[in-house]
Structure formats: structure tokens, C-alpha cells
C-alpha atoms as a PDB file:
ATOM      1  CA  UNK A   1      13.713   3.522  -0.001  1.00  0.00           C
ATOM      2  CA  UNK A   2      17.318   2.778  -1.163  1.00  0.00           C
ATOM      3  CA  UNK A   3      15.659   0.039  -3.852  1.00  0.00           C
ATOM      4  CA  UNK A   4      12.815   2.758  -5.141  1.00  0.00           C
ATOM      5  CA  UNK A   5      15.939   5.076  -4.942  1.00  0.00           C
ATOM      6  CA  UNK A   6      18.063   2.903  -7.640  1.00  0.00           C
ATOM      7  CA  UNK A   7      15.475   2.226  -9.500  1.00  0.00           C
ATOM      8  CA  UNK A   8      14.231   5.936 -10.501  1.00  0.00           C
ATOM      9  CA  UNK A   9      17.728   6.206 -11.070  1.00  0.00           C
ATOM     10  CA  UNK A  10      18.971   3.773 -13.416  1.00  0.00           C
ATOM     11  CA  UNK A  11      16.951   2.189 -16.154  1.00  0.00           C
ATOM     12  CA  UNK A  12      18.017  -0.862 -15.518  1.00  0.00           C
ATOM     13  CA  UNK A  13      16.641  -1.610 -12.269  1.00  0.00           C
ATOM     14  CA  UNK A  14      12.599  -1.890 -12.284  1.00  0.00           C
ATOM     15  CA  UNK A  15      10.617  -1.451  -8.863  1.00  0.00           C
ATOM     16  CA  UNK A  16       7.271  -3.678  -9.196  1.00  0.00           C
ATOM     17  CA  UNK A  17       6.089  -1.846  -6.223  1.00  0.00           C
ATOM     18  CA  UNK A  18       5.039  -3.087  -2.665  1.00  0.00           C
ATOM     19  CA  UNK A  19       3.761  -6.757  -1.231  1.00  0.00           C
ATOM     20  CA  UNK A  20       2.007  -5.423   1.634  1.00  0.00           C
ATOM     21  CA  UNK A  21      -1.678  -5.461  -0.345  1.00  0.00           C
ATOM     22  CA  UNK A  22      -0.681  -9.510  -1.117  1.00  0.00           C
ATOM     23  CA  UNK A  23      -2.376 -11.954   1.839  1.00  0.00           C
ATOM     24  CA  UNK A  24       0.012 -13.288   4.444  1.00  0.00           C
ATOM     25  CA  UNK A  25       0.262 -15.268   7.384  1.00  0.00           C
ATOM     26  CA  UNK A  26       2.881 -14.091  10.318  1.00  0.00           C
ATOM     27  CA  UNK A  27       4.910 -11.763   8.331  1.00  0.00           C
ATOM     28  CA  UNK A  28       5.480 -14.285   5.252  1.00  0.00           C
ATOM     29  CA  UNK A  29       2.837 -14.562   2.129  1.00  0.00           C
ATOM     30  CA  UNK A  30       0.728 -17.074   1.669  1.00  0.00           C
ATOM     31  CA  UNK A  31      -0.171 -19.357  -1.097  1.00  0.00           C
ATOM     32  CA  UNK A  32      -2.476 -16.301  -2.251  1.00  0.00           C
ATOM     33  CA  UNK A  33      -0.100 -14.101  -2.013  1.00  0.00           C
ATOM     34  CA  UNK A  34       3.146 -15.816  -3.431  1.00  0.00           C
ATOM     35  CA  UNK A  35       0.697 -15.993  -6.659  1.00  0.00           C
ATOM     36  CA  UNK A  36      -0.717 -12.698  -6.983  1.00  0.00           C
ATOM     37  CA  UNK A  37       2.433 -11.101  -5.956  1.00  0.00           C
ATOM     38  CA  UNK A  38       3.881 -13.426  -9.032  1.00  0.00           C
ATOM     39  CA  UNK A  39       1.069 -11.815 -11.002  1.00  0.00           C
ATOM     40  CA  UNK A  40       1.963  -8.285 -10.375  1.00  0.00           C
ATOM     41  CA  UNK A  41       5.894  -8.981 -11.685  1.00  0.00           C
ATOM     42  CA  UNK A  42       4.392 -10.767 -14.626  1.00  0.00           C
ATOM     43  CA  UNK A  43       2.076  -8.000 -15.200  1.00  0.00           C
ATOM     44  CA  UNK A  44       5.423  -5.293 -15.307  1.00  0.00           C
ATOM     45  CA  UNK A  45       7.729  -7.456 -17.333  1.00  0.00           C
ATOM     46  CA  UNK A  46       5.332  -7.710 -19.702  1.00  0.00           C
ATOM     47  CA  UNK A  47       5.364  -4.188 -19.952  1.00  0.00           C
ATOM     48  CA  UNK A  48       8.448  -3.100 -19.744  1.00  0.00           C
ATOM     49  CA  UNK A  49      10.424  -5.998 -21.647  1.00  0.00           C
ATOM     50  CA  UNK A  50       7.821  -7.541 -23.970  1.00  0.00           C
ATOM     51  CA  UNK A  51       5.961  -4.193 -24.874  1.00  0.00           C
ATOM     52  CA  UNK A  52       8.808  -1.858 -24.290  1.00  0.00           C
ATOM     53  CA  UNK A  53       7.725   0.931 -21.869  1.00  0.00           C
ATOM     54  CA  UNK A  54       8.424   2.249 -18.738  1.00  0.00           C
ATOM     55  CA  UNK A  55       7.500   1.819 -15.904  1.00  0.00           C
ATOM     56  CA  UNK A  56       7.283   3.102 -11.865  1.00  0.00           C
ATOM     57  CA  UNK A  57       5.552   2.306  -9.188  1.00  0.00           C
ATOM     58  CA  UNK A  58       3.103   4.442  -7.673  1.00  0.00           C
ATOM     59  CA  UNK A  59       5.059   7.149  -5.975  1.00  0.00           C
ATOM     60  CA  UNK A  60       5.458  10.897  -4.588  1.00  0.00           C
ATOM     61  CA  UNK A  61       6.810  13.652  -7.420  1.00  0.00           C
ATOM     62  CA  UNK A  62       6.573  16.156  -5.005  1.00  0.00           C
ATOM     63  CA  UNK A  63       5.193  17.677  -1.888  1.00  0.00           C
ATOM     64  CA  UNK A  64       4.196  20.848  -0.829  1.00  0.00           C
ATOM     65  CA  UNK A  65       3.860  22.248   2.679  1.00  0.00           C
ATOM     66  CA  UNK A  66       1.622  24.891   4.061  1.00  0.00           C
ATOM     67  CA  UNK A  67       3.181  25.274   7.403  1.00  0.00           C
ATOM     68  CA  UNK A  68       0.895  28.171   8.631  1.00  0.00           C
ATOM     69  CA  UNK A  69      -2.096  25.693   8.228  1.00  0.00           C
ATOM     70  CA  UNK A  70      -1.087  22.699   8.768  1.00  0.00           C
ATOM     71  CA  UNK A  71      -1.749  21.405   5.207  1.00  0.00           C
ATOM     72  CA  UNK A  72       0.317  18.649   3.281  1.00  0.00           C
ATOM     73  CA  UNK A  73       0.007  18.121  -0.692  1.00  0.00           C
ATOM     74  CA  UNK A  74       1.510  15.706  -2.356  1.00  0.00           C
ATOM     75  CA  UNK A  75       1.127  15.003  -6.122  1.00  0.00           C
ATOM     76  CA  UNK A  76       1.633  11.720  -7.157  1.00  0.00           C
ATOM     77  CA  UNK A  77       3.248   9.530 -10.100  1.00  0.00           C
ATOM     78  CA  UNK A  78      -0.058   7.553 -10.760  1.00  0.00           C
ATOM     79  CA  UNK A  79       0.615   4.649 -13.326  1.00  0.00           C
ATOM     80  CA  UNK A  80      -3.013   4.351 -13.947  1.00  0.00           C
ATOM     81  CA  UNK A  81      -4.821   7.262 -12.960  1.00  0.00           C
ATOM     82  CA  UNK A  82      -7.008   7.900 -10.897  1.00  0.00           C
ATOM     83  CA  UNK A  83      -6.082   7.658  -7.530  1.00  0.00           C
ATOM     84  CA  UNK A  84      -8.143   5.797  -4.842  1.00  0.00           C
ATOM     85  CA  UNK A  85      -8.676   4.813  -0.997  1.00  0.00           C
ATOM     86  CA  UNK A  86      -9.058   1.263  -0.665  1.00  0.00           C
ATOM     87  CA  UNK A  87     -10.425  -0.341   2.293  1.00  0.00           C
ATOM     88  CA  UNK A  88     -11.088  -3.483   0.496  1.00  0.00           C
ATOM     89  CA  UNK A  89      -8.486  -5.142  -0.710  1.00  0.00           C
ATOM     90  CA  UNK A  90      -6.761  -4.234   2.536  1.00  0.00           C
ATOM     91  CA  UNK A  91      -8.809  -3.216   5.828  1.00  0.00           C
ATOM     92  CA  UNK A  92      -8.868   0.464   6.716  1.00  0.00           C
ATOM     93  CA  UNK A  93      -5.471   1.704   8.271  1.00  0.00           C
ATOM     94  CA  UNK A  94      -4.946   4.437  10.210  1.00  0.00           C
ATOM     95  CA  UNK A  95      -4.611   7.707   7.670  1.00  0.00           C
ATOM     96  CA  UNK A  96      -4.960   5.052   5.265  1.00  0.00           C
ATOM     97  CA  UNK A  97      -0.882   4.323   6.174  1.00  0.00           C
ATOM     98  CA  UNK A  98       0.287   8.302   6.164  1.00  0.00           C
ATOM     99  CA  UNK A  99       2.376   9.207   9.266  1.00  0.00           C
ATOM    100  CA  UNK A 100       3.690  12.915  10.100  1.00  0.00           C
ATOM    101  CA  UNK A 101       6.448  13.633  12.650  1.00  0.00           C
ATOM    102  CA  UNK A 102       8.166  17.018  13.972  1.00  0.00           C
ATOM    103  CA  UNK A 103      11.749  16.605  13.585  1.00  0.00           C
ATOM    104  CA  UNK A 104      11.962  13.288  14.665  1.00  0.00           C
ATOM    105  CA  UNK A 105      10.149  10.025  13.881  1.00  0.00           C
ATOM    106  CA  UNK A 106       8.843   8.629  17.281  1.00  0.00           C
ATOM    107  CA  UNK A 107       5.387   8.009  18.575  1.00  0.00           C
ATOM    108  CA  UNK A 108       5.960  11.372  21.202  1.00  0.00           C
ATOM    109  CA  UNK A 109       6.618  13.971  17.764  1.00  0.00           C
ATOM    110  CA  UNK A 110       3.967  12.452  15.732  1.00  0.00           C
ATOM    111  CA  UNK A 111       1.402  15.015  14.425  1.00  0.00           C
ATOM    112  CA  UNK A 112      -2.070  14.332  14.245  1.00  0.00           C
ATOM    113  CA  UNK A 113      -3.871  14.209  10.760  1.00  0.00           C
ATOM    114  CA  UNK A 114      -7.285  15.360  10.782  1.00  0.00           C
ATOM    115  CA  UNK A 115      -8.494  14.502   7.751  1.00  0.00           C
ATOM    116  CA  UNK A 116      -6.761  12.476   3.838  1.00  0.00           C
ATOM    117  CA  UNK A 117      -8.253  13.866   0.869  1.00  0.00           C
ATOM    118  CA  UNK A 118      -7.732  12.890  -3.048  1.00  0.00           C
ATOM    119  CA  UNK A 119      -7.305  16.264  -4.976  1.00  0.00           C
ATOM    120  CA  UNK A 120      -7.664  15.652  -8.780  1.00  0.00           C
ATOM    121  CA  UNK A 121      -6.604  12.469 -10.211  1.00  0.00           C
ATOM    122  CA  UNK A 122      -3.394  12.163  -8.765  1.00  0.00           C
ATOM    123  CA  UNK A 123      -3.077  14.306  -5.461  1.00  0.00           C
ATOM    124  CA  UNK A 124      -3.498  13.517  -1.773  1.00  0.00           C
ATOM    125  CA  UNK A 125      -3.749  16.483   0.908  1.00  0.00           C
ATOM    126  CA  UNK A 126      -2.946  16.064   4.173  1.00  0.00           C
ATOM    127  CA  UNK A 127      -4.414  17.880   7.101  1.00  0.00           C
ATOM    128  CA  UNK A 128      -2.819  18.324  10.220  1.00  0.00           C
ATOM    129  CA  UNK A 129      -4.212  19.896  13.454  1.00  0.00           C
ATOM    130  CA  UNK A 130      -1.499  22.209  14.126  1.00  0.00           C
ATOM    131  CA  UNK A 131       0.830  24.464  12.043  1.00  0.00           C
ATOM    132  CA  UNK A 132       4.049  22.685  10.787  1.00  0.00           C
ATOM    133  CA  UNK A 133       7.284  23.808  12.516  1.00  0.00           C
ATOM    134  CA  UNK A 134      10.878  22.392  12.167  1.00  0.00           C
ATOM    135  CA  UNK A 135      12.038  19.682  10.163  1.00  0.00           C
ATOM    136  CA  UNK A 136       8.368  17.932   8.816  1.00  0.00           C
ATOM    137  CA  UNK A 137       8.772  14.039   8.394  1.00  0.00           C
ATOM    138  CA  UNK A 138       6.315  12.075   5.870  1.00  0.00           C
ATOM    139  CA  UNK A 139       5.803   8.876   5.861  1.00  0.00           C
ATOM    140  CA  UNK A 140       3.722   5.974   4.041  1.00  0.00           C
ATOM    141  CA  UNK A 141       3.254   2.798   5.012  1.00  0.00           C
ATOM    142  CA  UNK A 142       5.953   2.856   7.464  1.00  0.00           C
ATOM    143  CA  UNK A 143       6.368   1.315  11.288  1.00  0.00           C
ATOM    144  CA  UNK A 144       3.488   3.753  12.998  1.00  0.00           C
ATOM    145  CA  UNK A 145       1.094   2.573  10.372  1.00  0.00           C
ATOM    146  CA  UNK A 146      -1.208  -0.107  11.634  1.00  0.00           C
ATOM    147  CA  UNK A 147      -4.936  -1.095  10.904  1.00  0.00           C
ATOM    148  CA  UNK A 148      -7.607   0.696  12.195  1.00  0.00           C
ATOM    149  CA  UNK A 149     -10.082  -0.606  14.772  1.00  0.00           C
ATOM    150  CA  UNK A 150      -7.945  -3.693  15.307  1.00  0.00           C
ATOM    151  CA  UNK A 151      -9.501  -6.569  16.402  1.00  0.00           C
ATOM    152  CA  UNK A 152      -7.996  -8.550  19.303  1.00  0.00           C
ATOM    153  CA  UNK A 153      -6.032 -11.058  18.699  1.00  0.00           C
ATOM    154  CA  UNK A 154      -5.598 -10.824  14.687  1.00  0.00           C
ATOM    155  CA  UNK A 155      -2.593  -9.034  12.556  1.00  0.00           C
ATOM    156  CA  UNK A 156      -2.403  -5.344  13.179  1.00  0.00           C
ATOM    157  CA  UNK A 157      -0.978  -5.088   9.786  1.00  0.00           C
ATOM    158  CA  UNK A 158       1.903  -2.707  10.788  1.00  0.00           C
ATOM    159  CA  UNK A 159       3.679  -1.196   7.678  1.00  0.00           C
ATOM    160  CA  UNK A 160       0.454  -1.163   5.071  1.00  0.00           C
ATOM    161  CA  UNK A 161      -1.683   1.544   3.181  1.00  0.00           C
ATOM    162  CA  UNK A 162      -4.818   1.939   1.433  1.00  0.00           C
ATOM    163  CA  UNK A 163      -3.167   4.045  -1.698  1.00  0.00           C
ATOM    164  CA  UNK A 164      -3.741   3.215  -4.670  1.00  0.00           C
ATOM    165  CA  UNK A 165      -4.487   3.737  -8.530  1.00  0.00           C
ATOM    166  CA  UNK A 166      -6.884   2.462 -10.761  1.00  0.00           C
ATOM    167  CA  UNK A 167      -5.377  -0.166 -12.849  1.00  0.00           C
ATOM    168  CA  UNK A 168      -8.454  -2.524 -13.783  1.00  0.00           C
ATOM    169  CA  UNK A 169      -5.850  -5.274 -15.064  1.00  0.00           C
ATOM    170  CA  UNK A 170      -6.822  -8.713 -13.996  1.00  0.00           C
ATOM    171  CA  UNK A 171      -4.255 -11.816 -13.091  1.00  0.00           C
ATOM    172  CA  UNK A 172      -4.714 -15.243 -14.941  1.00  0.00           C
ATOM    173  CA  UNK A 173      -5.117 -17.391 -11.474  1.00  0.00           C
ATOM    174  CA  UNK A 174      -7.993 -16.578  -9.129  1.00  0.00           C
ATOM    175  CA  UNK A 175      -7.873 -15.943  -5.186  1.00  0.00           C
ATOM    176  CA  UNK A 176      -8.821 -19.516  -3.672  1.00  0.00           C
ATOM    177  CA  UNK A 177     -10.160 -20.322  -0.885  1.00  0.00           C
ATOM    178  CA  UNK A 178      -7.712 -21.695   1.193  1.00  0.00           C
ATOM    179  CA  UNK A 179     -10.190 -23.762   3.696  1.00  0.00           C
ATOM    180  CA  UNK A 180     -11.877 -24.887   1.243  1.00  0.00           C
ATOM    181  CA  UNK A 181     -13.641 -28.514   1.269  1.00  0.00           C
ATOM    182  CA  UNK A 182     -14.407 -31.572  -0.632  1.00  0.00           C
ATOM    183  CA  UNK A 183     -17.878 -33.005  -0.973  1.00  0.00           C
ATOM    184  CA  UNK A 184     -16.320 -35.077   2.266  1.00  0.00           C
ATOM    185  CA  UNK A 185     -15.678 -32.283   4.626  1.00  0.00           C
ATOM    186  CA  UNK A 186     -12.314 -33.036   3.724  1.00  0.00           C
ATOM    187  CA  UNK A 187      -9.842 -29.996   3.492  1.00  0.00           C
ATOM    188  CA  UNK A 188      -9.184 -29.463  -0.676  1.00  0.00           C
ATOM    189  CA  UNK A 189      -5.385 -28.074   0.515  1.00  0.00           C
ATOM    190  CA  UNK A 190      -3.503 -30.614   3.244  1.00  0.00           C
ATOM    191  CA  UNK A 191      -1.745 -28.944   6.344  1.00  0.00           C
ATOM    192  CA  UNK A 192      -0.501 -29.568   9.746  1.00  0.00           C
ATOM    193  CA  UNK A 193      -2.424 -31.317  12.221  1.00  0.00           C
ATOM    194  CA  UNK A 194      -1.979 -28.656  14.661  1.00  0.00           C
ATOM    195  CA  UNK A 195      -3.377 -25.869  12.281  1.00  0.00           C
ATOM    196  CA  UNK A 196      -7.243 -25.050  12.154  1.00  0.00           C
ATOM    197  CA  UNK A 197      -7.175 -22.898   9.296  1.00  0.00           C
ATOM    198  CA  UNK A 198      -4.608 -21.417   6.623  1.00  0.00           C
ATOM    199  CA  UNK A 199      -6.769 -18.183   5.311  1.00  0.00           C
ATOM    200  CA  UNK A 200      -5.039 -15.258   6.410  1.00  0.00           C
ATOM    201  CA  UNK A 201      -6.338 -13.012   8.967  1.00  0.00           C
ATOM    202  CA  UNK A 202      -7.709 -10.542   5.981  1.00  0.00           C
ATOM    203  CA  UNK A 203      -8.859 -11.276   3.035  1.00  0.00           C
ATOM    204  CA  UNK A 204      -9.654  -9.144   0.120  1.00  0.00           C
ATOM    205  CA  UNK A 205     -12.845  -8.005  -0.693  1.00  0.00           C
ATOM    206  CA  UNK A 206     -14.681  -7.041  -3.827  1.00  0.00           C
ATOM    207  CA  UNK A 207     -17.060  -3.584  -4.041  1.00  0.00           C
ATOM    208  CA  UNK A 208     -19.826  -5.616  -2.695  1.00  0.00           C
ATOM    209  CA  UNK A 209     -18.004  -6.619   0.394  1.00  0.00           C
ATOM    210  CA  UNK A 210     -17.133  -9.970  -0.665  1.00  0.00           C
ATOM    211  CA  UNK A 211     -14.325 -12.044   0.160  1.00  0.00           C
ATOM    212  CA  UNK A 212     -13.032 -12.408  -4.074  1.00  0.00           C
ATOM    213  CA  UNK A 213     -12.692 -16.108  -3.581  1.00  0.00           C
ATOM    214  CA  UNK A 214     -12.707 -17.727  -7.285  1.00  0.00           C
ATOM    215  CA  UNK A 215     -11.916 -14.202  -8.868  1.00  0.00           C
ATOM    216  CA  UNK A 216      -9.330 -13.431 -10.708  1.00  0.00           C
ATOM    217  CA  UNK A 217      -6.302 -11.266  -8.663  1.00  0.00           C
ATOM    218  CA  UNK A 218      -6.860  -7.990  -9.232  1.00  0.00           C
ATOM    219  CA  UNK A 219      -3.785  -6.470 -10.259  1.00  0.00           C
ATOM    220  CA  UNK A 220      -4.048  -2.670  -8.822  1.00  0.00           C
ATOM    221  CA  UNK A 221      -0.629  -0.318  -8.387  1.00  0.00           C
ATOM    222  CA  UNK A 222      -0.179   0.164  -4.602  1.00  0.00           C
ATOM    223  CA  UNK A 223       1.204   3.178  -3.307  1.00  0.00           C
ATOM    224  CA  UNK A 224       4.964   2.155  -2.403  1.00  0.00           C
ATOM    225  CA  UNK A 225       6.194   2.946   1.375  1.00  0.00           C
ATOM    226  CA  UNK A 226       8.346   5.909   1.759  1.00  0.00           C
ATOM    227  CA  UNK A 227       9.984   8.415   4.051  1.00  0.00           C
ATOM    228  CA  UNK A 228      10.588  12.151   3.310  1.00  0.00           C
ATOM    229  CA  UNK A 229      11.947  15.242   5.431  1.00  0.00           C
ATOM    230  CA  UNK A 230      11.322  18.964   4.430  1.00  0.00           C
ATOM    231  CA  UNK A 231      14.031  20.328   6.811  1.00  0.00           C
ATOM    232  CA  UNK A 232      13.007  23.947   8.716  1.00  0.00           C
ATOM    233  CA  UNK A 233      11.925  26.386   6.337  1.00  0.00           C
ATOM    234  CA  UNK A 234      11.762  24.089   3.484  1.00  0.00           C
ATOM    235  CA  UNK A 235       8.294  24.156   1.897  1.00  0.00           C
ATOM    236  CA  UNK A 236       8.785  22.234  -1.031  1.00  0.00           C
ATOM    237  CA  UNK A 237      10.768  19.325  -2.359  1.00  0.00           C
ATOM    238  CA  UNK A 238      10.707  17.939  -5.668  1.00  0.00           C
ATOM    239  CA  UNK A 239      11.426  14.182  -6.046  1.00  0.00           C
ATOM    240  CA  UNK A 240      10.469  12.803  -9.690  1.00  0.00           C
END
């Protein structure tokens, strides 16, 4: 929050956005993911020093509250509109990675959302199943946000989100394969004897359900993580 904080304050300082839609292994990206991630901050330089213009990550301008029914909207900054819910370049997460809290943010105050809906081309509504009382805590891809349907044994992804907008921009490199093999049988990409395999748990998919090995990165603006509070009788806050 504190570096998407600095940087919608001072024109100097550009936020790129998040690496949670990038592959990874424990915690740490990947081969993938070093490159694509490496593709997304060639992809805003570009922009903003080569071409010029702004640029901000995908982001909340403001939200409104409807505390009587238990409705959340919040209208977006959308670098390439429209907005979109996708479970395949990252699995589906809970809410698709929206938490709300009462007051506090721990798992006994959290407030159960019924249903995430895009409104328009650049709103998400929220509903909750209970009227909104207190101090009203949003969050996005924070610590309560996990996969959906985990299965056992494999990442649960805390900390991701399935918000996004519609850039189509492409990367140069392509998505490899990264247990891939020769002709031989032989691994193409050497590792430690001890390790099986090096592809992530999840891998990203095209609209077909593919796994986009040998396809160019796909270069989407993911919704960056954030944390809000509309204290008691606070219905709206403006942020952008």
C-alpha cells in the first residue's frame, strides 16, 4: 500500500502493478515468471518514458457502501478497459481475492460475500449477506485470500486475485515449458537431482483451457492488492 501510495502521489515514482499473476515456485518466481514479470516493466517504461504517458496500475477510485443492504461498489481506474474475472491465467480464488471485515481484519469479523459482479466497464459490486455496521474493511488480494477448491498438497496461492483489465498486449518471449524434453527423454532445462519437476504448481491457461506453453506472455493489468476502511457512518471514500 505505502509503494501504490507514493506512487499516485509523486510523478516520479511508477507502480508496474502486482507479481502475484507471474508463475512461482515456494513463494519466489520462476524462470516464467522472472521473464514475464520483466515483460510487464518493459511493457510500462515503454510507455511512460519512451512514449511519454502516464501510467497506474489497475486500482480503486472510489467505493461506495450501501450499509442497509449489504452492497459494496467500487469503481475502478482500468488502464485498459474493460474489466474482467480471470480464472485462467490464475485458478479461481475465493471472491476472486476480495475480503470484507467488521471493524477488524481477522478470520472471526470477516463478512461473507454472496456474490462479485462487474458493473459497466470498470465497476465491481460486492454483495454481502448482512447489512454493514461499524468500521467496513476492504480488501484485495490480501492474507485471507487463497484459491478456491484447493487441492491437497499444492500452493494455496494466499495473497492473489482474479481482477483484471483487458490489455491484449503481448510479451516478445513465450511461456516455456519448463519439463520439457529432448528427442532423448532428456530434460531441455538441467536441475537438481533431487527435483522431479520445475513447472509451478499452476500454470496459465489460454480461453481454451490450455496450458499457453510456446505463447507469447500475455501482458494483462492485474488488479493491485489493497486495504481500505470506511470508518462508522462513512459511506463513501474517494481515493483517485
Amino acid at each position: 500500500m505505502a509503494q501504490l501510495e507514493a506512487s499516485n502521489e509523486y510523478k516520479d515514482i511508477i507502480c508496474t502493478g502486482p507479481i502475484y499473476p507471474m508463475t512461482a515456485r515456494g513463494g519466489h518466481l520462476d524462470a516464467n515468471g522472472y521473464r514475464w514479470f520483466g515483460e510487464i516493466l518493459g511493457k510500462v517504461y515503454y510507455q511512460t518514458q519512451i512514449k511519454g504517458k502516464n501510467f497506474k496500475p489497475l486500482q480503486p477510485k472510489e467505493i461506495l457502501l450501501d450499509r442497509a443492504t449489504g452492497q459494496i461498489q467500487i469503481r475502478f481506474h482500468v488502464p485498459v478497459p474493460p474489466l474482467a474475472l480471470d480464472v485462467n491465467t490464475l485458478p479461481k480464488i475465493r471472491d476472486y481475492g476480495f475480503e470484507v471485515y467488521q471493524d477488524k481484519a481477522r478470520s472471526g469479523n470477516r463478512i461473507n460475500i454472496t456474490k462479485v459482479e462487474l458493473n459497466g466497464k470498470d465497476k465491481v459490486v460486492l454483495t454481502c449477506d448482512k447489512p454493514l455496521e461499524g468500521d467496513v474493511l476492504i480488501m484485495y488480494a490480501g492474507s485471507g485470500s487463497r484459491i478456491e477448491n484447493q487441492p491437497q498438497e499444492l500452493n494455496h496461492l494466499q495473497g492473489h486475485g482474479n481482477l483484471r483489465d483487458s490489455d491484449s498486449s503481448k510479451g516478445f518471449y513465450k511461456y516455456i515449458d519448463l519439463d520439457g524434453k529432448n528427442a532423448d527423454s532428456a530434460y531441455i532445462y538441467p536441475r537438481e537431482k533431487f527435483e522431479s519437476r520445475l513447472r509451478p504448481d499452476y500454470e496459465p491457461k489460454d480461453d481454451s483451457g490450455n496450458i499457453i506453453y510456446n505463447q507469447n506472455y500475455p501482458l494483462y493489468n492485474f488488479c493491485v492488492g489493497f486495504y481500505y476502511k470506511l470508518t462508522s457512518g462513512k459511506n463513501k471514500l474517494r481515493i483517485l
